[in-house]
N, C-alpha and C. Protein backbone atom coordinates (compact mmCIF):
# COMPACT_ATOMS: atom_id res chain seq x y z
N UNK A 1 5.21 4.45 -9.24
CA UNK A 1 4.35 5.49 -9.75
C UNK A 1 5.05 6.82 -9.55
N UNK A 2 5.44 7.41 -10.41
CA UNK A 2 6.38 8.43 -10.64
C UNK A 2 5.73 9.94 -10.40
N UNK A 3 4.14 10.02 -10.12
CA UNK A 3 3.31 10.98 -9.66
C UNK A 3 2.87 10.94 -7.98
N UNK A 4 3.32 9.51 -7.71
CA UNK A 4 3.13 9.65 -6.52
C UNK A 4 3.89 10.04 -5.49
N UNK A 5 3.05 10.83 -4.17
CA UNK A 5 4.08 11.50 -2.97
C UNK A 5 3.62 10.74 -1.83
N UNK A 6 4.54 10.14 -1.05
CA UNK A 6 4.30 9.71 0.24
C UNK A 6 4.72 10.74 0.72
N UNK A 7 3.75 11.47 2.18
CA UNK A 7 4.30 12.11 3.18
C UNK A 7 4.19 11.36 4.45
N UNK A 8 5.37 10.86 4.90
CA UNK A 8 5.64 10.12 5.93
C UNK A 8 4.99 10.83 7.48
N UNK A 9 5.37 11.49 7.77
CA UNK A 9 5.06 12.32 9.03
C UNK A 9 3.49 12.57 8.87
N UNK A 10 2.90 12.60 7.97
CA UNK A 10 1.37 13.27 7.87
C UNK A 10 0.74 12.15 7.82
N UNK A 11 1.41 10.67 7.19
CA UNK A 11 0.81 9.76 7.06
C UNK A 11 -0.58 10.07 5.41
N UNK A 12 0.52 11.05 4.42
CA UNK A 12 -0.69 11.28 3.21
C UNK A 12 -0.03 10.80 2.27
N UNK A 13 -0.87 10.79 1.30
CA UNK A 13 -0.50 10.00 -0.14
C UNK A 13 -1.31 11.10 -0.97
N UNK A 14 -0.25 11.65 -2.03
CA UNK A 14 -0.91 12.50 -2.58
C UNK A 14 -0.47 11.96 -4.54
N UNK A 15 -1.35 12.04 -5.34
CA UNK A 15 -0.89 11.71 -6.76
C UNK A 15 -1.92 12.50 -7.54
N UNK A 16 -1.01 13.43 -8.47
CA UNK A 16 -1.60 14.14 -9.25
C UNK A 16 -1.87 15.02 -8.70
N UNK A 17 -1.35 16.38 -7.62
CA UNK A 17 -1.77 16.84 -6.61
C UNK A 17 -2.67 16.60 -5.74
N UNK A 18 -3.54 15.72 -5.63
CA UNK A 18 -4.69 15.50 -5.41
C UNK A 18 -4.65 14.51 -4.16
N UNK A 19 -5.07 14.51 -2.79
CA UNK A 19 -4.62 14.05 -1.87
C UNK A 19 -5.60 12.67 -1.75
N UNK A 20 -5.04 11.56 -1.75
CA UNK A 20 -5.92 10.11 -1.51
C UNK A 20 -6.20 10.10 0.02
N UNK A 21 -7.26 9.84 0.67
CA UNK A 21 -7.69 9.78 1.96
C UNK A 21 -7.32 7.95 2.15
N UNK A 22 -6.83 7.99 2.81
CA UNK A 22 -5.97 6.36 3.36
C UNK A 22 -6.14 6.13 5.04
N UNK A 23 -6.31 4.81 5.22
CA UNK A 23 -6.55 4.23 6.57
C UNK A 23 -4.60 4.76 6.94
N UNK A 24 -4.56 4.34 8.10
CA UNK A 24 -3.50 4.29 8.79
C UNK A 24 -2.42 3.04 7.81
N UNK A 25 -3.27 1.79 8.14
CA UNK A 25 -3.30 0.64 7.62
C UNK A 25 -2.42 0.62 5.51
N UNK A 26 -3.58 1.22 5.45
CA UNK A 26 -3.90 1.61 3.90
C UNK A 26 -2.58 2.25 3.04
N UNK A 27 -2.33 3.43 4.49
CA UNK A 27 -0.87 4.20 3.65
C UNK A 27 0.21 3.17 4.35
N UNK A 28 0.32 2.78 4.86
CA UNK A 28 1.48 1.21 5.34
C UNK A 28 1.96 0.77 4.12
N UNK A 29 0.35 0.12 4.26
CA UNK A 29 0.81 -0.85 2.94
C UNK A 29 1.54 -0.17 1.81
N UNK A 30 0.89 0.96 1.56
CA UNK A 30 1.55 1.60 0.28
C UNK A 30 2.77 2.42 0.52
N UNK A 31 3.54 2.30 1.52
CA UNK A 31 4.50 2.76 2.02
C UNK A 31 5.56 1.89 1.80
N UNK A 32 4.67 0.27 1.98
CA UNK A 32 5.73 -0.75 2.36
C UNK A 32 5.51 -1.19 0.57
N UNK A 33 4.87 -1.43 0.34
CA UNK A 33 4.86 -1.64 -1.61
C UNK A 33 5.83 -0.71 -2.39
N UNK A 34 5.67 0.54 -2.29
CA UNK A 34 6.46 1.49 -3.13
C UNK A 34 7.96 1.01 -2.71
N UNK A 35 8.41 1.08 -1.38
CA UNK A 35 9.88 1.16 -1.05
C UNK A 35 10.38 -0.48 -1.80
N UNK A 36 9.21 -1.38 -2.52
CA UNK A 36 9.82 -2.69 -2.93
C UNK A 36 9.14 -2.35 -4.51
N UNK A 37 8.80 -1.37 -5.15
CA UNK A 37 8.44 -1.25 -6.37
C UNK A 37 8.95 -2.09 -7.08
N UNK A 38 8.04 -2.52 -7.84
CA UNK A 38 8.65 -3.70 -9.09
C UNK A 38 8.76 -4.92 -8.53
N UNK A 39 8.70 -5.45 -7.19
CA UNK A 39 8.06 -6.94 -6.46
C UNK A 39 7.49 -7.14 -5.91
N UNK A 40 6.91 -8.40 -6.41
CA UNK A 40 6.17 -9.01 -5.99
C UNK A 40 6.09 -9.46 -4.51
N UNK A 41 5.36 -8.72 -3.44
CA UNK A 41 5.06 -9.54 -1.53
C UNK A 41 4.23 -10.08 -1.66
N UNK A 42 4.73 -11.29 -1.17
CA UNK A 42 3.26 -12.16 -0.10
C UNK A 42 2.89 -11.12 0.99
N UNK A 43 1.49 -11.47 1.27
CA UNK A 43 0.83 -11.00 2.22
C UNK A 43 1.66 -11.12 3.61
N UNK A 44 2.29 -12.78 3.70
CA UNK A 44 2.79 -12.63 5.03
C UNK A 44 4.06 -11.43 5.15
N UNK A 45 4.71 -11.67 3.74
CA UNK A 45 6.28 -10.50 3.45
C UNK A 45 5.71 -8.94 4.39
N UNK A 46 4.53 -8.93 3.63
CA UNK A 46 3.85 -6.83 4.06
C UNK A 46 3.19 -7.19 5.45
N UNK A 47 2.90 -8.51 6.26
CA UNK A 47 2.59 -8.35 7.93
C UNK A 47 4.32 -8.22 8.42
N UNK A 48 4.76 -9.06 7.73
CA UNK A 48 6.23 -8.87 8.40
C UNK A 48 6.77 -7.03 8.27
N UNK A 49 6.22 -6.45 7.67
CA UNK A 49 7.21 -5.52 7.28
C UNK A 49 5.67 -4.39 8.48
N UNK A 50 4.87 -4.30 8.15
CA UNK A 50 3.87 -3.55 8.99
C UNK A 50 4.45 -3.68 10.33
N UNK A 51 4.70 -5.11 11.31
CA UNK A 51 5.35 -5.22 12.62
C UNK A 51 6.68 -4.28 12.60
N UNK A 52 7.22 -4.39 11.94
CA UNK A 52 8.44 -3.20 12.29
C UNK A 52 8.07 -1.71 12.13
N UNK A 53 6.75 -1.69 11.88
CA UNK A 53 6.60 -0.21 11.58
C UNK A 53 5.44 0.35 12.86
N UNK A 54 5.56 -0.97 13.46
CA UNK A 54 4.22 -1.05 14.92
C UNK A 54 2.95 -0.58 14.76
N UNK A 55 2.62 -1.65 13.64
CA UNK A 55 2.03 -1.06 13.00
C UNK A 55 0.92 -2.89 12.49
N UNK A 56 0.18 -3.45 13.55
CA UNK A 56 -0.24 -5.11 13.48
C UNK A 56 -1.58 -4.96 12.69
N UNK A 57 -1.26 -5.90 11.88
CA UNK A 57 -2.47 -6.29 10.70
C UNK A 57 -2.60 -7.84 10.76
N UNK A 58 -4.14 -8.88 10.95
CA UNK A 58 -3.71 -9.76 10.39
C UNK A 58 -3.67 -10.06 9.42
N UNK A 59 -3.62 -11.71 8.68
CA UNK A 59 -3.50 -12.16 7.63
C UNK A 59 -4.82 -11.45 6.82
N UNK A 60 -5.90 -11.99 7.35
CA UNK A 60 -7.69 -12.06 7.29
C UNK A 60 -8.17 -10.61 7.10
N UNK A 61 -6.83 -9.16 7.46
CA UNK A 61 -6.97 -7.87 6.83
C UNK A 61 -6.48 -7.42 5.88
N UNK A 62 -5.71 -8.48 5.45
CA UNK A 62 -4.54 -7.79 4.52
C UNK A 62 -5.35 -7.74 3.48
N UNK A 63 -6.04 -8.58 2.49
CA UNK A 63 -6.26 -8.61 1.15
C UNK A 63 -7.32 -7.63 1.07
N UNK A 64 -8.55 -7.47 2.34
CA UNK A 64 -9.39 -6.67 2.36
C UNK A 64 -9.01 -5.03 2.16
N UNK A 65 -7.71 -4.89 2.91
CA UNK A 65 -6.76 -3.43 2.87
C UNK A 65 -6.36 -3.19 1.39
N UNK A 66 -5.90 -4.25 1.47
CA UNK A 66 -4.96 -4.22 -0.46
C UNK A 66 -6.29 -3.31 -1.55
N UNK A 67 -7.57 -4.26 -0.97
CA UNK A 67 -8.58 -4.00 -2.09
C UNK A 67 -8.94 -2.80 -1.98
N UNK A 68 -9.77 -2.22 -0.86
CA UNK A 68 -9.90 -0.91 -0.59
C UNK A 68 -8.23 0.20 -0.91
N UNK A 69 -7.26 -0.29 -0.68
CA UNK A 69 -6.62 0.88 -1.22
C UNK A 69 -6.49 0.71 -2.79
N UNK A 70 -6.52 -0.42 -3.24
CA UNK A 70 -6.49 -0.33 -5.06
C UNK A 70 -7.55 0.63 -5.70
N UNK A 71 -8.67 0.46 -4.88
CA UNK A 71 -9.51 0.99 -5.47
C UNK A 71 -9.56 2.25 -5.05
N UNK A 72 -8.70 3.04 -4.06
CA UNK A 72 -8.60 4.34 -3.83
C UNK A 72 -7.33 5.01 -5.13
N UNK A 73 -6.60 4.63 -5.46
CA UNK A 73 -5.73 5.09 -6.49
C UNK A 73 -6.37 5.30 -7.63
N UNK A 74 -6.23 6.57 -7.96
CA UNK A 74 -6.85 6.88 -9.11
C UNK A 74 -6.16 6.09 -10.59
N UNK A 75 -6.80 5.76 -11.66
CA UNK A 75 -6.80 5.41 -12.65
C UNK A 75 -5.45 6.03 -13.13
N UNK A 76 -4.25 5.39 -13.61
CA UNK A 76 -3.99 4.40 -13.99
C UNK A 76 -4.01 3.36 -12.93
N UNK A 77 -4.68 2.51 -12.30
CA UNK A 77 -4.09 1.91 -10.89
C UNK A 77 -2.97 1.15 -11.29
N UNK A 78 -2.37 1.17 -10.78
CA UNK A 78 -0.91 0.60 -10.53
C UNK A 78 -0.13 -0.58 -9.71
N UNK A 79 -1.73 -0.83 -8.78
CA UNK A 79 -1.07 -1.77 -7.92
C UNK A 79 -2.13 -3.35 -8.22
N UNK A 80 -0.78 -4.39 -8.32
CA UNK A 80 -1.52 -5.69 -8.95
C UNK A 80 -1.38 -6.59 -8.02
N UNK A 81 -2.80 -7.39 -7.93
CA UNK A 81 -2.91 -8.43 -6.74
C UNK A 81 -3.19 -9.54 -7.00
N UNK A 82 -2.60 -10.58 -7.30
CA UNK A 82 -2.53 -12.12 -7.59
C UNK A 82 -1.91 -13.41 -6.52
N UNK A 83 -3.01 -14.13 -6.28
CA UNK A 83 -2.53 -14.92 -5.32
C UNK A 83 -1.54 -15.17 -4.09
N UNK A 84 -2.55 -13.94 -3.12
CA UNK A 84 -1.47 -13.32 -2.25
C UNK A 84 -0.64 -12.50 -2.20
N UNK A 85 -0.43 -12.00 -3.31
CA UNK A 85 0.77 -11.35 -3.34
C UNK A 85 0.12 -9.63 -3.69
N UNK A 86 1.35 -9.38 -3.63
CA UNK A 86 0.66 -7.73 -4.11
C UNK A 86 1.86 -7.15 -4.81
N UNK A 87 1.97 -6.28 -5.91
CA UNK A 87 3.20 -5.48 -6.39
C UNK A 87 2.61 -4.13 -6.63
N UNK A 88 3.55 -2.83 -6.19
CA UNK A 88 3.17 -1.57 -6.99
C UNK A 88 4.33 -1.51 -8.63
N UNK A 89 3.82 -0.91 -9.40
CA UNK A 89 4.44 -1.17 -10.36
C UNK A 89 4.49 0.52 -10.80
């Protein structure tokens, strides 16, 4: 998403100037999605990648996280979730 800004240190996500309010959790994920734009993770791929960021989710949070942040991205949403998996595109 070519409008979107991760600010790492603030932990914000901002698109369209407009700042998205995100769990801790929430901007992870979309931290750890963008830096793999265009593939497809399993759920276990984004717990593996959250532990290096010390940063523990389980399995049983992930899809619930995925959903609540899809639905925080404003329209166009961008991020697609099919059988486990998740991609930002």
């Amino acid at each position: 998403m070519s409008n979107l800004v991760l600010d790492r240190p603030r932990s914000q996500a901002i698109m369209d100037d407009i700042q998205i309010p995100l769990t801790a959790q929430e901007f992870e994920l979309l931290w750890i999605l963008s830096a793999h734009a265009g593939k497809s993770l399993t759920h276990e791929r984004l717990i593996e990648n959250l532990d290096d960021h010390d940063l523990e989710m389980s399995a049983q949070e992930v899809l619930p996280s995925l959903l609540s942040l899809k639905a925080k991205i404003p329209p166009p949403r961008r991020l697609a979730l099919l059988g486990g998996r998740a991609m930002l595109i």
